[in-house]
C-alpha atoms as a PDB file:
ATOM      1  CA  UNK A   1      -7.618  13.788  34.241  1.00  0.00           C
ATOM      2  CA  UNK A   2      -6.313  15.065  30.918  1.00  0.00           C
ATOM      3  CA  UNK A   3      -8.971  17.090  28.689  1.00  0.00           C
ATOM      4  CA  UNK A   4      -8.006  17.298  25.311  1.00  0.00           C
ATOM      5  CA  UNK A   5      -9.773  20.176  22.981  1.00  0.00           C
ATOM      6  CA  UNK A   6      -8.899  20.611  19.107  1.00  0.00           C
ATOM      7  CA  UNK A   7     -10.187  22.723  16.643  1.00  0.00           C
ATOM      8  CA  UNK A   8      -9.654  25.247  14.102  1.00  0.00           C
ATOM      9  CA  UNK A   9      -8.843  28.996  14.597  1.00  0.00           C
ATOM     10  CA  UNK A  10     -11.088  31.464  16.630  1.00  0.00           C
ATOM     11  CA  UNK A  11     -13.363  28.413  17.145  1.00  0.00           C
ATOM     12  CA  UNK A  12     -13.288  29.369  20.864  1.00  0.00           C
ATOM     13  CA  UNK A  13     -11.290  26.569  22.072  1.00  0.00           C
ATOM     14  CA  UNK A  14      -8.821  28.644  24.227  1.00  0.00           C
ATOM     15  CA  UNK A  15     -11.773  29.937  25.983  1.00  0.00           C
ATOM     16  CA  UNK A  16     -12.921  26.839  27.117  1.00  0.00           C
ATOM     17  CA  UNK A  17      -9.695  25.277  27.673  1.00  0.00           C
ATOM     18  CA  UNK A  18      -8.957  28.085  30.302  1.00  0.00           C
ATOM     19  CA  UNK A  19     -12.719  27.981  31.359  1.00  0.00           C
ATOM     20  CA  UNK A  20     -12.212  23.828  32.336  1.00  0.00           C
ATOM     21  CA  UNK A  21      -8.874  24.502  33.535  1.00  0.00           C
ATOM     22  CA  UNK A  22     -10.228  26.711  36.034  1.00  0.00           C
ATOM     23  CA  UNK A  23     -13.360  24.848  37.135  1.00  0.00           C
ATOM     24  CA  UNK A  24     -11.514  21.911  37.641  1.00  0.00           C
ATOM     25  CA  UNK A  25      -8.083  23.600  39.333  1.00  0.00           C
ATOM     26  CA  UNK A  26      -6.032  21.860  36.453  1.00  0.00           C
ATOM     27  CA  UNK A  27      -3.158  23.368  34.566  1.00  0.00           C
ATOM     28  CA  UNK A  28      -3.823  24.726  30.795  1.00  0.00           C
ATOM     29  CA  UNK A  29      -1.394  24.742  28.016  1.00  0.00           C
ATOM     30  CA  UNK A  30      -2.241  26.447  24.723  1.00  0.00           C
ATOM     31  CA  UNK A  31      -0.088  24.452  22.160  1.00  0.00           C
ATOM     32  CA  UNK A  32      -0.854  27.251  19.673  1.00  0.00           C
ATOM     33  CA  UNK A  33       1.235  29.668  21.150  1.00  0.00           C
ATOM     34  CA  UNK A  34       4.130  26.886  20.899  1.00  0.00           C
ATOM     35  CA  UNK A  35       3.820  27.053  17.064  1.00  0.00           C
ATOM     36  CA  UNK A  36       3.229  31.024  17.345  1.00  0.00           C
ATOM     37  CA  UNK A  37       6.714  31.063  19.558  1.00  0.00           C
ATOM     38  CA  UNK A  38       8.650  29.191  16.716  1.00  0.00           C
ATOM     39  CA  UNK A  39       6.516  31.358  13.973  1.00  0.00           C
ATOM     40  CA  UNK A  40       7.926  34.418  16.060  1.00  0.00           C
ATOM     41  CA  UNK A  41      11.604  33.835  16.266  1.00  0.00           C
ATOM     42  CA  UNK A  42      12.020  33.009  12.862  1.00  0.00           C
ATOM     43  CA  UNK A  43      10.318  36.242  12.305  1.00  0.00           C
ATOM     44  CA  UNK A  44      12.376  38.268  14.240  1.00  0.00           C
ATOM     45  CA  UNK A  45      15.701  36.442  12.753  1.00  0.00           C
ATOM     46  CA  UNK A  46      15.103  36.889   9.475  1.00  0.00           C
ATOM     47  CA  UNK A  47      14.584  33.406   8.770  1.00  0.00           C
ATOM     48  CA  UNK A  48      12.225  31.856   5.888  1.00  0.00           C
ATOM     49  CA  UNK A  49       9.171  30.123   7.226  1.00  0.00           C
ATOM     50  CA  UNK A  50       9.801  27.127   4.684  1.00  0.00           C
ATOM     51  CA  UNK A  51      13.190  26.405   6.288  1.00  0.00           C
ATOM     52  CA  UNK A  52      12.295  23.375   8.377  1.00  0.00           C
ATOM     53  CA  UNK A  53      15.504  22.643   9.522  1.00  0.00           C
ATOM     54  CA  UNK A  54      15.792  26.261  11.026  1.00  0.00           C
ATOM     55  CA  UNK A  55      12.057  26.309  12.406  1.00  0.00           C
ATOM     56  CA  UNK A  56      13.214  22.952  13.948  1.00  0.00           C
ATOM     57  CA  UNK A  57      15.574  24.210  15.685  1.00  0.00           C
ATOM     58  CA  UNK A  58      13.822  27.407  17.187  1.00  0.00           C
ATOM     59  CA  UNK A  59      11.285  24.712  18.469  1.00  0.00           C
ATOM     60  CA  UNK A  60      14.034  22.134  20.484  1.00  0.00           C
ATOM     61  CA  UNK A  61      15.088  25.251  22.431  1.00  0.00           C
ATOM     62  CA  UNK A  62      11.691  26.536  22.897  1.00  0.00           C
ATOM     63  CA  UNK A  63      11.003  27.250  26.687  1.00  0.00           C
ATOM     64  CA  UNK A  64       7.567  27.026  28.318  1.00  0.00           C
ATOM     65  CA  UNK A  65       8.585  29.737  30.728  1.00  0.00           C
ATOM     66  CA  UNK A  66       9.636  32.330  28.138  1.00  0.00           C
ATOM     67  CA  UNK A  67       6.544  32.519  26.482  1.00  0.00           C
ATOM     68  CA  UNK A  68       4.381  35.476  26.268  1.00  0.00           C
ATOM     69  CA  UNK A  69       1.021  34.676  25.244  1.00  0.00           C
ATOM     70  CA  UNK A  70      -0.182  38.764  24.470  1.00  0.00           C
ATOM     71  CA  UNK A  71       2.828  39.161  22.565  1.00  0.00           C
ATOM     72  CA  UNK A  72       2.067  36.239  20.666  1.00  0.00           C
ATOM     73  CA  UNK A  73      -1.385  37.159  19.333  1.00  0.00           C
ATOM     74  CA  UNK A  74      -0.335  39.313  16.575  1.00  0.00           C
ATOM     75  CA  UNK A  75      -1.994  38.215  13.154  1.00  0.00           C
ATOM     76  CA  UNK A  76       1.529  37.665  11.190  1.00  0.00           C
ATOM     77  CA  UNK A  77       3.046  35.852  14.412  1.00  0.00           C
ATOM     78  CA  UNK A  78      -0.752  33.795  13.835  1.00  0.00           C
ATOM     79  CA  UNK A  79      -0.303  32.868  10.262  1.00  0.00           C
ATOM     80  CA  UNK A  80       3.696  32.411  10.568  1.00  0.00           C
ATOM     81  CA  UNK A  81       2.994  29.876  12.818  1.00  0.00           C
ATOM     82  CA  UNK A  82       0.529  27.891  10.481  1.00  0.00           C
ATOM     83  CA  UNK A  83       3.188  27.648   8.266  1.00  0.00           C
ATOM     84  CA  UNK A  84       5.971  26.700  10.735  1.00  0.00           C
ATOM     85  CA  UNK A  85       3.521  23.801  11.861  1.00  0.00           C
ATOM     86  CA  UNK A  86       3.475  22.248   8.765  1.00  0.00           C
ATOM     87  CA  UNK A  87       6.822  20.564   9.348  1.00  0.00           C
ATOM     88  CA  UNK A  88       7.261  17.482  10.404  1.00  0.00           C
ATOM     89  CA  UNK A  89      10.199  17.896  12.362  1.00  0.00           C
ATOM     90  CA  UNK A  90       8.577  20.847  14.354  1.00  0.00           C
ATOM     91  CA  UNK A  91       5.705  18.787  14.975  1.00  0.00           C
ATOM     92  CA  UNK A  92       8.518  16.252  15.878  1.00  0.00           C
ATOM     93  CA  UNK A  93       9.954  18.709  17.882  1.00  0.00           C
ATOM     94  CA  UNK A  94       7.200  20.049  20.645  1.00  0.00           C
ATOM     95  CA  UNK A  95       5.826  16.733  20.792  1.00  0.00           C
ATOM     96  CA  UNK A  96       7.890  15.470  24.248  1.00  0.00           C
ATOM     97  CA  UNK A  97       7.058  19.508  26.031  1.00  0.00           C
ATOM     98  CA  UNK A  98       3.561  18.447  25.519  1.00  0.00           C
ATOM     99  CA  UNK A  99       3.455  15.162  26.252  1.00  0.00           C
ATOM    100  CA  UNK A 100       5.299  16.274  29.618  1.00  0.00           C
ATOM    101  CA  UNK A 101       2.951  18.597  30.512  1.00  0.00           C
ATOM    102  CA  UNK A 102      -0.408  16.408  29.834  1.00  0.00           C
ATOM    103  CA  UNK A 103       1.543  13.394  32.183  1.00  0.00           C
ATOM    104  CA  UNK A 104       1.631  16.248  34.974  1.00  0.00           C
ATOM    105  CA  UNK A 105       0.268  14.322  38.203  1.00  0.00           C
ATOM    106  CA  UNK A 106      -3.256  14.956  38.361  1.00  0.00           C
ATOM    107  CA  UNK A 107      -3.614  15.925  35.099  1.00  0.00           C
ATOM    108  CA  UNK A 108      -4.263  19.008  32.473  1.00  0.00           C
ATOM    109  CA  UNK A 109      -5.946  20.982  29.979  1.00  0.00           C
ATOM    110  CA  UNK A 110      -4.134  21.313  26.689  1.00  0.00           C
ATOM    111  CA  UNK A 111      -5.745  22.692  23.470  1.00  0.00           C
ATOM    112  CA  UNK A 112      -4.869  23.010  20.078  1.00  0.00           C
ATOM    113  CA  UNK A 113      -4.436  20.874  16.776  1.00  0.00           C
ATOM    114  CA  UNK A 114      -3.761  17.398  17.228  1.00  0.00           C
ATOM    115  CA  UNK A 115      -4.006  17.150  21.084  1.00  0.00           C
ATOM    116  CA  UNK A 116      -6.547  14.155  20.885  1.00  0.00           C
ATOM    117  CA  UNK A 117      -5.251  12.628  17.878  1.00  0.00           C
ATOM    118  CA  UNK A 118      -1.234  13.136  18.661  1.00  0.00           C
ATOM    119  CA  UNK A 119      -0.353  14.523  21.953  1.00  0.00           C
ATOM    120  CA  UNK A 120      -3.040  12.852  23.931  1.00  0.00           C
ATOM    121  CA  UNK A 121      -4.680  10.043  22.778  1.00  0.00           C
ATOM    122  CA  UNK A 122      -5.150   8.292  25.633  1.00  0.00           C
ATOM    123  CA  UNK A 123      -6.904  11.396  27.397  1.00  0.00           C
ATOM    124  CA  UNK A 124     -10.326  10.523  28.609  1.00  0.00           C
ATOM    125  CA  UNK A 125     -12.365  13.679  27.910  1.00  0.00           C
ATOM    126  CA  UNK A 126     -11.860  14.757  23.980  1.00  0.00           C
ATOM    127  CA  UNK A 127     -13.365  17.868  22.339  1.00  0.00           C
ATOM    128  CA  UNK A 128     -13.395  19.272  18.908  1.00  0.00           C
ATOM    129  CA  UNK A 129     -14.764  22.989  19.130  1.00  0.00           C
ATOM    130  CA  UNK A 130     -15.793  24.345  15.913  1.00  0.00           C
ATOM    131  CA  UNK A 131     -17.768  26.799  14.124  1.00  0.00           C
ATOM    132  CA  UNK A 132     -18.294  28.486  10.458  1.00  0.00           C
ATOM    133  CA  UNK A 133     -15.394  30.052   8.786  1.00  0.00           C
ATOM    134  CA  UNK A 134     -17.563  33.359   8.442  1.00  0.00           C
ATOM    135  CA  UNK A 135     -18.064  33.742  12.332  1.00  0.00           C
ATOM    136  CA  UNK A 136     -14.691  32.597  13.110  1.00  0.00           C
ATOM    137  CA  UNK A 137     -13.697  35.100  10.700  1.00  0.00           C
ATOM    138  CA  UNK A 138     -16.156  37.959  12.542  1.00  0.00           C
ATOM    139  CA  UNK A 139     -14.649  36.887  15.763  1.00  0.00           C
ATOM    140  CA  UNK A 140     -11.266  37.487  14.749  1.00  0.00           C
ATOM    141  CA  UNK A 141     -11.691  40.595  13.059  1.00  0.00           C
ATOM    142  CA  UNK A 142     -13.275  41.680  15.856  1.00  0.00           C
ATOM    143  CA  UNK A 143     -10.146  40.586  18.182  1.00  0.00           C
ATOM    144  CA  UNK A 144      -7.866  42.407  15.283  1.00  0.00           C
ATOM    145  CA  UNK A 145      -9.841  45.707  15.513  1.00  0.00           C
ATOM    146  CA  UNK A 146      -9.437  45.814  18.964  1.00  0.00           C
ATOM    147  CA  UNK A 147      -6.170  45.297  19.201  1.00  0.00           C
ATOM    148  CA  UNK A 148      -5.155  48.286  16.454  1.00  0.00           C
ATOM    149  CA  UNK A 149      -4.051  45.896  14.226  1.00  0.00           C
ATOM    150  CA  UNK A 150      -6.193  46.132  11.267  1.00  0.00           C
ATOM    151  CA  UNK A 151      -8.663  49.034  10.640  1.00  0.00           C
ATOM    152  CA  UNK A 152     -12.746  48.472  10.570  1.00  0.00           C
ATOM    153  CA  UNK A 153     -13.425  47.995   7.237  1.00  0.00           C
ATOM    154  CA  UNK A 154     -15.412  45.332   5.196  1.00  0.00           C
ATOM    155  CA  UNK A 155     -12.275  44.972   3.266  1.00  0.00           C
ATOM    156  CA  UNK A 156     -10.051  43.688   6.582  1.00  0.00           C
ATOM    157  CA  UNK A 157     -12.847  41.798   7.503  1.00  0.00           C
ATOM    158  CA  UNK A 158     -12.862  39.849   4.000  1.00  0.00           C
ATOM    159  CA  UNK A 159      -9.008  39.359   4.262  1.00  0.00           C
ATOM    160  CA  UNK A 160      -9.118  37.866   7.741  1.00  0.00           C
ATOM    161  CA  UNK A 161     -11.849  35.574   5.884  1.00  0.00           C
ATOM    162  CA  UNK A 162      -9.823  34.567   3.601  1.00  0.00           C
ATOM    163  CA  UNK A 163      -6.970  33.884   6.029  1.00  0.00           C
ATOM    164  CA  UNK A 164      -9.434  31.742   8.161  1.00  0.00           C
ATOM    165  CA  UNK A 165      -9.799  29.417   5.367  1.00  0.00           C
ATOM    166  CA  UNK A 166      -6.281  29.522   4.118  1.00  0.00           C
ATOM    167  CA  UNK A 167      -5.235  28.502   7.737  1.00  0.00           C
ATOM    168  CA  UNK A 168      -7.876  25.778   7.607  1.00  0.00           C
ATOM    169  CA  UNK A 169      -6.422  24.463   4.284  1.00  0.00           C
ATOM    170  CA  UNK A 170      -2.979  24.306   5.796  1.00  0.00           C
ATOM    171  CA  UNK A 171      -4.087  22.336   9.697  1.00  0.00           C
ATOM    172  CA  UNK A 172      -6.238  20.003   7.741  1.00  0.00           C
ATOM    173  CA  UNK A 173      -4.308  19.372   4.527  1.00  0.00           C
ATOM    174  CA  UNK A 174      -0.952  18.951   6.344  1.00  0.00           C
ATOM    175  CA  UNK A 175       0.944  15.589   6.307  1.00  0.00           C
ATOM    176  CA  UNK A 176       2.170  15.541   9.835  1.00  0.00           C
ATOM    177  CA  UNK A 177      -0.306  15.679  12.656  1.00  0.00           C
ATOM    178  CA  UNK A 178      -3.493  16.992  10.602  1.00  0.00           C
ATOM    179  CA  UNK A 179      -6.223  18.659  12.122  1.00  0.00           C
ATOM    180  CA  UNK A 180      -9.493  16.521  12.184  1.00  0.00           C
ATOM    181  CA  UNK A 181     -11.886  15.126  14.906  1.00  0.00           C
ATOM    182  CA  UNK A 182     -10.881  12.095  17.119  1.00  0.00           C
ATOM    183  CA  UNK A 183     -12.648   9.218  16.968  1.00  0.00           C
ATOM    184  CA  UNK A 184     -13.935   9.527  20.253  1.00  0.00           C
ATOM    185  CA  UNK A 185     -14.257  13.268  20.474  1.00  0.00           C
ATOM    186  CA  UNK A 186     -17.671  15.212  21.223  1.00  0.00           C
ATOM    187  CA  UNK A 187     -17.829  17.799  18.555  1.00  0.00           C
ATOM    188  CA  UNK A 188     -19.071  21.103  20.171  1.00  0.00           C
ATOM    189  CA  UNK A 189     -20.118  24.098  17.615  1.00  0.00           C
ATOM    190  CA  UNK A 190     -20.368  27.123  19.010  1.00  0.00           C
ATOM    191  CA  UNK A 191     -21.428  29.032  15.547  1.00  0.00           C
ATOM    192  CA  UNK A 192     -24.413  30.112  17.318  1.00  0.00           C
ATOM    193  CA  UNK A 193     -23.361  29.732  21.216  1.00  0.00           C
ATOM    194  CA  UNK A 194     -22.645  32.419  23.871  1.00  0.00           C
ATOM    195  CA  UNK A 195     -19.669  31.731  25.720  1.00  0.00           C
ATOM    196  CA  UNK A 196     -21.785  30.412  28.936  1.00  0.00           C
ATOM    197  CA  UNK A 197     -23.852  28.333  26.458  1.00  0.00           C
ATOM    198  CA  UNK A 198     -20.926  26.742  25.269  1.00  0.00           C
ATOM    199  CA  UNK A 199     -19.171  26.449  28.339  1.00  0.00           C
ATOM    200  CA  UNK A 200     -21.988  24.715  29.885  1.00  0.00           C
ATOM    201  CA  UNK A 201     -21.928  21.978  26.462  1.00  0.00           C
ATOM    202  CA  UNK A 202     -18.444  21.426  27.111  1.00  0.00           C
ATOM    203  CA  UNK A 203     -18.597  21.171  30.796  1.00  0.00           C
ATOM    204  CA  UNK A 204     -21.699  18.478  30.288  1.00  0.00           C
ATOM    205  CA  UNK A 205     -19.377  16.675  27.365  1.00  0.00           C
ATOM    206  CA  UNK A 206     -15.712  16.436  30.239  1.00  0.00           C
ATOM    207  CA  UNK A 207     -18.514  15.214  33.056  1.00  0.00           C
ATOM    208  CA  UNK A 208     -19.581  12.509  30.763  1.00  0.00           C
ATOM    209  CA  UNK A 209     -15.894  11.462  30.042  1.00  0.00           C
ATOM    210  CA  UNK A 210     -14.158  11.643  33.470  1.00  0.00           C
ATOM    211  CA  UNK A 211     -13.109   8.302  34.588  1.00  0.00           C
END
């Protein structure tokens, strides 16, 4: 069984994702951090984040194994990698590493962009977590605070705003692989959900979809 989530940033997709993946003893891939592994290198090289060609070639070499998700999590390492998954050839790039880990006997749990749409399309169960920009943005800043990385201000908290929807701009405005709801996706919007609230929507949605 392969569950396929999509959604926008700090929707709280990567909470369910590894919420399903453990109910139902599955493997979990966040594709973000992918993006945010490319987004990182050519960070740490020096290199432009418009250079496709470069970014391209960060992401062919990219190893699963290597990756490490808390160092990953940074807010410039977050919005390098919206730019670095803008291009096509990235895109291009990742698509077989994800492909090969939804095909994995039994199945998985992969979130991210364009997992129903792209990645996944034939996967049975489909979500598409959302919420508004504003709590996103609250939930982030929240995450940011916590971390060190940005002081408690109103000030940070309008700037992460106004990266929320800059980010959204980019996923859903984007020629290759754009964000936006599968056909056959149940939209969950967890604006106003706890996390067992939502959990229990998605878990009700996957049920509904197994084959």
């Amino acid at each position: 069984m392969i569950i396929a989530i999509d959604g926008p940033a700090a929707s709280g997709k990567g909470t369910l994702a590894r919420r399903l993946a453990g109910h139902y003893g599955l493997p979990h891939l966040d594709t973000g951090l992918l993006y945010r592994a490319v987004g990182r290198a050519m960070l740490d090289r020096g290199l432009p984040l418009d250079d496709a060609a470069a970014a391209a070639g960060v992401a062919a070499q990219l190893d699963l194994d290597g990756l490490d998700p808390e160092a990953l999590r940074t807010g410039p390492v977050g919005a390098a990698a919206s730019v670095v998954a803008a291009h096509p050839a990235v895109r291009q790039a990742l698509i077989a590493l994800q492909r090969a880990f939804a095909a994995q006997p039994g199945g998985a749990v992969l979130d991210g962009r364009d997992i129903g749409t792209v990645i996944a399309p034939e996967a049975p169960a489909k979500l598409f977590v959302t919420a508004s920009a504003e709590e996103r943005a609250r939930r982030r800043f929240r995450e940011l605070v916590g971390r060190g990385e940005l002081a408690d201000t109103p000030e940070g908290l309008a700037g992460v705003l106004a990266d929320i929807r800059q980010r959204d701009a980019r996923d859903s405005g984007r020629a290759a692989a754009p964000l936006k709801v599968a056909d056959d996706a149940v939209t969950i919007d967890t604006t106003a959900l706890g996390i067992e609230e939502a959990f229990a929507a998605a878990l009700t949605a996957v049920e509904a979809h197994r084959p």
